[in-house]
Protein backbone atom coordinates (compact mmCIF):
# COMPACT_ATOMS: atom_id res chain seq x y z
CA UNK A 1 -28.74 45.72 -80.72
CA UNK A 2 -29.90 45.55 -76.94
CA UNK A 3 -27.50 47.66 -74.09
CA UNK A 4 -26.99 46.29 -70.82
CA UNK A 5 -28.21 48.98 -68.40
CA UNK A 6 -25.79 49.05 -65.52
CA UNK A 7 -28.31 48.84 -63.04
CA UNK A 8 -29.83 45.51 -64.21
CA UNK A 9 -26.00 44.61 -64.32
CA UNK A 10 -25.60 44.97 -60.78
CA UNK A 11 -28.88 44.05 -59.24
CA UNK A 12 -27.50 40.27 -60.75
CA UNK A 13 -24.34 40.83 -59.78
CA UNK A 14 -26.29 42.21 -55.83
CA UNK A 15 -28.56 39.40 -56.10
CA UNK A 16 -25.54 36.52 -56.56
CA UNK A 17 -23.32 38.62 -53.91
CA UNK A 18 -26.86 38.16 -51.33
CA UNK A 19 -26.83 34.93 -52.33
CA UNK A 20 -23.28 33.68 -51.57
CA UNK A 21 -23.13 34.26 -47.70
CA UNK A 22 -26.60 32.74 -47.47
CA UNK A 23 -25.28 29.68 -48.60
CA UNK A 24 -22.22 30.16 -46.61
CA UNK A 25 -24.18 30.59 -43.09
CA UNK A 26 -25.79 27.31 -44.03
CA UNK A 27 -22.97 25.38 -43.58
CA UNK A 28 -22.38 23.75 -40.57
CA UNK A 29 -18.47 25.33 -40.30
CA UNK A 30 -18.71 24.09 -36.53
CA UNK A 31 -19.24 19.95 -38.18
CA UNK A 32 -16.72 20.97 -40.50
CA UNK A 33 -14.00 22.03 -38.02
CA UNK A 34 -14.61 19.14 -35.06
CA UNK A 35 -14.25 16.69 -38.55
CA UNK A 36 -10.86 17.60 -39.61
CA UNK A 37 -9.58 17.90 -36.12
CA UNK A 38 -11.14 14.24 -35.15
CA UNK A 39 -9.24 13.35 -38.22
CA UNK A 40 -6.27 14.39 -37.33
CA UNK A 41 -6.35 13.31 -34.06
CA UNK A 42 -7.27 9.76 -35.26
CA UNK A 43 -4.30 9.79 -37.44
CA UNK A 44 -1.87 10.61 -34.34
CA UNK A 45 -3.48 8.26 -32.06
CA UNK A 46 -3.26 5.52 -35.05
CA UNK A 47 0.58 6.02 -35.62
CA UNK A 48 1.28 6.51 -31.73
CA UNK A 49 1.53 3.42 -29.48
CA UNK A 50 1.68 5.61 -26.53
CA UNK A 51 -1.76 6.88 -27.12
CA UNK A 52 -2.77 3.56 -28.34
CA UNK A 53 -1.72 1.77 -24.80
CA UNK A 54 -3.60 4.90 -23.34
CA UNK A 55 -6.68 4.30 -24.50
CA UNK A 56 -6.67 0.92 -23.62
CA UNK A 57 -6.14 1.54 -19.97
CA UNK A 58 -8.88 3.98 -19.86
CA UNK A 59 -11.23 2.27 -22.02
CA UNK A 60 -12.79 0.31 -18.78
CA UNK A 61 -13.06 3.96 -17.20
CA UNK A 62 -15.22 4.87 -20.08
CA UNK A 63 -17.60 1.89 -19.42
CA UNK A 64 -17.50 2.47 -15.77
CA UNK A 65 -18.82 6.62 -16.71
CA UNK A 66 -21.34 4.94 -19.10
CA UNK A 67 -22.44 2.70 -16.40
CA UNK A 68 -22.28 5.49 -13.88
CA UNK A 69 -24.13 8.32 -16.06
CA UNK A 70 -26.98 5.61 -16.61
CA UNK A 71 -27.86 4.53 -13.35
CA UNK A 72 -27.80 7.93 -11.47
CA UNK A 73 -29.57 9.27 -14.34
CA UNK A 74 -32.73 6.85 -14.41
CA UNK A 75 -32.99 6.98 -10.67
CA UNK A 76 -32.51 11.11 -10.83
CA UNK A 77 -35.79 10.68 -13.44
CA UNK A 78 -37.85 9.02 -10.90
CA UNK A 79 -36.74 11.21 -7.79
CA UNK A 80 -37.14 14.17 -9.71
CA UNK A 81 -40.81 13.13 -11.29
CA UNK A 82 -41.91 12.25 -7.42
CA UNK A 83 -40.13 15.13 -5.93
CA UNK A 84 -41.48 17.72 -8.66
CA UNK A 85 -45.26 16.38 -8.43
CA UNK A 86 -45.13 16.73 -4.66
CA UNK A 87 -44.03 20.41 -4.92
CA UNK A 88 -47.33 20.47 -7.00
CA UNK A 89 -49.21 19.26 -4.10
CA UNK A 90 -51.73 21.28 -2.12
CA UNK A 91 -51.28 19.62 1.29
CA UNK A 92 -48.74 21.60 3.05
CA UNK A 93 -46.20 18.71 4.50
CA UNK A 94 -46.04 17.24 1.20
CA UNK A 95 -45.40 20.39 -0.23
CA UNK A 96 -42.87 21.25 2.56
CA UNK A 97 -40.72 18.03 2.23
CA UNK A 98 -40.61 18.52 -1.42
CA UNK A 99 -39.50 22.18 -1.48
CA UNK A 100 -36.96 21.42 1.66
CA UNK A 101 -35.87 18.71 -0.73
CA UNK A 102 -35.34 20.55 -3.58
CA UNK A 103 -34.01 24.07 -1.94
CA UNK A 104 -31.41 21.76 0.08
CA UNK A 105 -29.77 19.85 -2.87
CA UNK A 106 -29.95 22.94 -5.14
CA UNK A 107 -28.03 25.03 -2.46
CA UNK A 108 -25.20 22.56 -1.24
CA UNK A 109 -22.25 22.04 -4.24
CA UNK A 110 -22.40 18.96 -5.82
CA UNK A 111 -18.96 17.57 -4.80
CA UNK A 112 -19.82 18.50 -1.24
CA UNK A 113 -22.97 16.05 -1.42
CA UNK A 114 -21.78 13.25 -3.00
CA UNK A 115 -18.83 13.34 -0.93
CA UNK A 116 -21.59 13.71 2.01
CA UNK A 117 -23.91 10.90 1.18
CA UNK A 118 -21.00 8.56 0.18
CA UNK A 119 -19.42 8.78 4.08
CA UNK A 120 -21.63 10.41 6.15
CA UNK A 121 -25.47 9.50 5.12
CA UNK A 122 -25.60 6.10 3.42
CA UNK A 123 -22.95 4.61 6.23
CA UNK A 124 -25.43 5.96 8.61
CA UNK A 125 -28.88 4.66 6.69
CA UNK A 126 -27.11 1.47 5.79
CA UNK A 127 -26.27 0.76 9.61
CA UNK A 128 -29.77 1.80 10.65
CA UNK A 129 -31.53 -0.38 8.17
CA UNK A 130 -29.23 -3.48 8.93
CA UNK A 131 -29.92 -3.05 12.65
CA UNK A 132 -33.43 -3.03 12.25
CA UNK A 133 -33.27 -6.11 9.54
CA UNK A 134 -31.22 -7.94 12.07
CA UNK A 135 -33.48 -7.10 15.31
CA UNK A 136 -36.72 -8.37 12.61
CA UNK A 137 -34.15 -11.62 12.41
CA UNK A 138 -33.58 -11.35 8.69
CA UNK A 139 -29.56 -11.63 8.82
CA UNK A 140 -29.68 -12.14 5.03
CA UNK A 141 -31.19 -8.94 4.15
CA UNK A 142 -28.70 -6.80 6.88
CA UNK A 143 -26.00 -8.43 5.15
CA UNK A 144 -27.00 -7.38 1.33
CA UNK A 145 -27.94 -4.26 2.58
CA UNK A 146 -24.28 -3.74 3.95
CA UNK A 147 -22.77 -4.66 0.76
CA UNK A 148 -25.32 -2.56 -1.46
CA UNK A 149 -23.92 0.53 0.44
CA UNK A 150 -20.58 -0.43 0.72
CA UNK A 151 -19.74 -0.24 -3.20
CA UNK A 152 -18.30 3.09 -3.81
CA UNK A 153 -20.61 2.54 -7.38
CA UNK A 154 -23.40 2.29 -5.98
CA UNK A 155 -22.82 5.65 -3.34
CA UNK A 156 -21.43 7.63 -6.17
CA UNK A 157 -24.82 6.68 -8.18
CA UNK A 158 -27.25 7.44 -5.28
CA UNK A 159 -25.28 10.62 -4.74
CA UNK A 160 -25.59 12.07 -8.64
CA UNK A 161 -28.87 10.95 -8.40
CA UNK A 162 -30.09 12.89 -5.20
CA UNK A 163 -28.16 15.81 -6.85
CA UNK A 164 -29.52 16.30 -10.14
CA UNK A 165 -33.22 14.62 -8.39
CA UNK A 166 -33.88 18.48 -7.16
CA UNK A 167 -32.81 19.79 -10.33
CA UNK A 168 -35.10 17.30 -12.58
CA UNK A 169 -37.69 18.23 -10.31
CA UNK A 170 -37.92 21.79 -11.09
CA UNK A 171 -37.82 21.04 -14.80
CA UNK A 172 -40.97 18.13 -14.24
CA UNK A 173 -42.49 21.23 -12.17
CA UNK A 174 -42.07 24.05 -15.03
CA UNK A 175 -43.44 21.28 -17.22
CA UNK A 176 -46.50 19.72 -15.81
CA UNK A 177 -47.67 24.22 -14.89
CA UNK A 178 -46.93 24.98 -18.73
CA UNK A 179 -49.99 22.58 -19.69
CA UNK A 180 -53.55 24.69 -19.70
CA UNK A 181 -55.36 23.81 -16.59
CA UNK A 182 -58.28 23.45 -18.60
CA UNK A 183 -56.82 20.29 -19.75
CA UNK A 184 -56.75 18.68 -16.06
CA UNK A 185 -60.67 20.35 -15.47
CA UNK A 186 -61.41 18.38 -18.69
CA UNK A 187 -60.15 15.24 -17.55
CA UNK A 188 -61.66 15.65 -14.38
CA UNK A 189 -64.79 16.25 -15.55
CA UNK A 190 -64.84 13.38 -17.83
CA UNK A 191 -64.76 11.44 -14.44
CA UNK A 192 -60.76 10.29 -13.89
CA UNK A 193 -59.77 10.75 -10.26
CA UNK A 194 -56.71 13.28 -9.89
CA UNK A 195 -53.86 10.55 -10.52
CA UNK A 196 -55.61 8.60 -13.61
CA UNK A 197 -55.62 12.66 -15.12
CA UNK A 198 -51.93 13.40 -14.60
CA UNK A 199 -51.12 9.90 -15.79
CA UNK A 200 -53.24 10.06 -18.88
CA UNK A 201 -53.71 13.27 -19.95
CA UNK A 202 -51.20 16.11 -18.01
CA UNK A 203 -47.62 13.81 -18.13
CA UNK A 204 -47.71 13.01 -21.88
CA UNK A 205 -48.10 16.44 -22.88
CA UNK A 206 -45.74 17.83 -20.05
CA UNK A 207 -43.13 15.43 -21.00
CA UNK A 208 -42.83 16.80 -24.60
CA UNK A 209 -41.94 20.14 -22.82
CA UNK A 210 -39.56 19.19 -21.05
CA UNK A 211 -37.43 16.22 -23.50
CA UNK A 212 -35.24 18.89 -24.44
CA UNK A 213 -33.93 19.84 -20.71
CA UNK A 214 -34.21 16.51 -19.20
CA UNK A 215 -31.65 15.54 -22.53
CA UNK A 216 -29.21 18.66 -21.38
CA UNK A 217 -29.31 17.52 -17.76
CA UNK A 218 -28.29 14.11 -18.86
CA UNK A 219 -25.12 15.78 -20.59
CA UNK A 220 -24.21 17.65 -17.39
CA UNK A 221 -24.11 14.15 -15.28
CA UNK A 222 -22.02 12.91 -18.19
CA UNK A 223 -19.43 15.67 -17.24
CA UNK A 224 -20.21 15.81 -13.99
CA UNK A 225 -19.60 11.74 -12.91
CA UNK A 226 -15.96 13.12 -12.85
CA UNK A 227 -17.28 13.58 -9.57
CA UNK A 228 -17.07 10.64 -8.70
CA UNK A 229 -13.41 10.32 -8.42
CA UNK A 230 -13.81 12.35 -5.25
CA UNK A 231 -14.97 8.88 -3.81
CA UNK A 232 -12.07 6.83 -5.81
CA UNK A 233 -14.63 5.08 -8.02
CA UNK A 234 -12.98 3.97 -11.07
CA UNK A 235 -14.75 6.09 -14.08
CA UNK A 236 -12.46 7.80 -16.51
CA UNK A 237 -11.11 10.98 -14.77
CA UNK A 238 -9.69 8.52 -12.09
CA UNK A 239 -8.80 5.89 -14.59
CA UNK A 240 -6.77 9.04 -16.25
CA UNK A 241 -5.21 10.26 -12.89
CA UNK A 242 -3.79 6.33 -12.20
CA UNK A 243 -2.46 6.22 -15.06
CA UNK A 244 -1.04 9.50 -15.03
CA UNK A 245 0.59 8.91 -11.61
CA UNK A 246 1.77 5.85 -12.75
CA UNK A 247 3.62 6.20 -15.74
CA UNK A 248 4.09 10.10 -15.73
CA UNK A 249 3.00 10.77 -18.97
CA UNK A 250 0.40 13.59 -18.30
CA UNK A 251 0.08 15.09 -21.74
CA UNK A 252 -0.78 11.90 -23.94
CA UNK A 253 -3.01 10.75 -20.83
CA UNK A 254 -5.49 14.12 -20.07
CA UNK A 255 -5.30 14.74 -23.54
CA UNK A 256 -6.67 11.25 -24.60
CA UNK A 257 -9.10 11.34 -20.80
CA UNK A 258 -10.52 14.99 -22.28
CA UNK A 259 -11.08 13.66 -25.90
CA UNK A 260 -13.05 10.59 -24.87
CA UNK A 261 -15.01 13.11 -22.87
CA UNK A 262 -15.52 15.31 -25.56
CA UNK A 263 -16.86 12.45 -27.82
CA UNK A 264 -19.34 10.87 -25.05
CA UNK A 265 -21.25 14.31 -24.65
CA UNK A 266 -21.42 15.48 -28.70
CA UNK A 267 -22.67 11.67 -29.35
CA UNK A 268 -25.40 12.60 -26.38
CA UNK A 269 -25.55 16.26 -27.79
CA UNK A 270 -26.42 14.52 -31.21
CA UNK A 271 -29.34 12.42 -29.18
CA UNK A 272 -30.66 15.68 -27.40
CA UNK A 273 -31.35 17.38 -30.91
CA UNK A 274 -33.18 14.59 -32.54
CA UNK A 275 -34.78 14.85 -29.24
CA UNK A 276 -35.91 18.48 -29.45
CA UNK A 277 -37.17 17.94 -33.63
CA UNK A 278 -39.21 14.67 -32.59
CA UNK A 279 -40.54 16.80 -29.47
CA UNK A 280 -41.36 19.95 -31.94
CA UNK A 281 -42.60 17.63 -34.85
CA UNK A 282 -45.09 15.99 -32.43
CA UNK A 283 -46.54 19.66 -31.25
């Protein structure tokens, strides 16, 4: 007849207890939690025609943020990809411009330079580039050139995208310097001029760097076109604050403005991940 020793008893009984809250960290509690409160949320907004009419009011805000986030964000990319090369640059005005640039935005809130651009610089460019269309006698182009600035859109997107330009530039900066330099000596001495090596050979790389903070800086400008009802463009914070004003229901209308908020950024929090395991996978 075999005994049990005790101690093989509870090295099982150890090994089971090790076990369980390994299992238990695994699970994704946070998934779990934001699942049964979207569910009961979607079962109040279902049986409530308050929140129902809500979120058809604001629904054209959310397009208008979409819309909004988009456009400032693609033109940010490009201002921050020249802006973040130049500071890269050995020739000292090009340097200069780029670092005045970037030290400028960076320093000034962003609310104060949207609100800025939107009445101070772009009526000023506008009326300067008109003038000089008109006095070259195209009358045409001073005219489309007044009504490009004049949408509050389109200086609410130029704004965001000046903003967060100086901030995508550092990133595009920290990227392109965290490639070996014997990769650009390499290129070079396989006989590419300067620009065909950074196009080729230093950008591809760099940009697998820097996927993962360009995708978080996308989810700022998601939160951060609130902004943008500084200028009384239409997006979903001033959608909300209409609506609020005009029918005095506060609670059903921040709460339902703050949960179409919170849905936009985990959807792009979702993207940024499979961003970061495609950029890690491709290492």
């Amino acid at each position: 007849m075999t005994t049990r020793s005790p101690s093989s008893a509870s090295g099982r009984d150890g090994g089971r207890s090790r076990l369980a809250p390994a299992a238990l960290e695994r699970v994704p509690w946070w998934v779990l939690v934001l699942l049964t409160a979207g569910a009961g949320i979607a079962f109040v907004v279902a049986g409530s025609q308050v929140y129902k009419d809500t979120l058809a009011f604001l629904w054209d805000g959310v397009l208008l943020t979409l819309r909004l986030t988009f456009a400032a964000y693609s033109l940010a990319l490009v201002i921050g990809l020249v802006a973040g090369l130049m500071r890269l640059s050995k020739r000292p005005v090009v340097y200069t411009v780029a670092t005045l640039y970037v030290e400028v935005v960076r320093g000034v809130p962003l609310l104060v330079l949207l609100i800025y651009i939107a009445f101070v610089a772009a009526p000023l460019v506008s009326a300067a580039m008109a003038g000089a269309a008109r006095a070259a006698g195209l009358p045409g182009v001073a005219e489309a050139i007044t009504q490009l600035i004049r949408s509050d859109l389109n200086r609410a997107i130029l704004g965001l995208a000046i903003g967060y330009g100086a901030y995508l530039a550092e990133i595009y900066r920290a990227g392109i310097e965290s490639i070996p330099k014997g990769q650009m000596e390499a290129a070079r001495s396989l006989g590419l001029s300067y620009g065909q090596a950074m196009r080729f050979v230093i950008l591809p790389q760099a940009l697998r760097v820097v996927l993962p903070p360009l995708g978080n800086d996308f989810i700022a400008l998601l939160k951060d076109s609130a902004l943008a009802s500084a200028i009384a463009v239409p997006e979903l914070t001033q959608a909300g604050r209409l609506l609020s004003a005009r029918t005095f229901r506060a609670f059903e209308t921040y709460n339902m403005v703050a949960l179409l908020y919170l849905i936009m950024t985990l959807v792009g929090s979702m993207g940024v991940r499979a961003l970061e395991r495609w950029a890690k996978a491709g290492r």
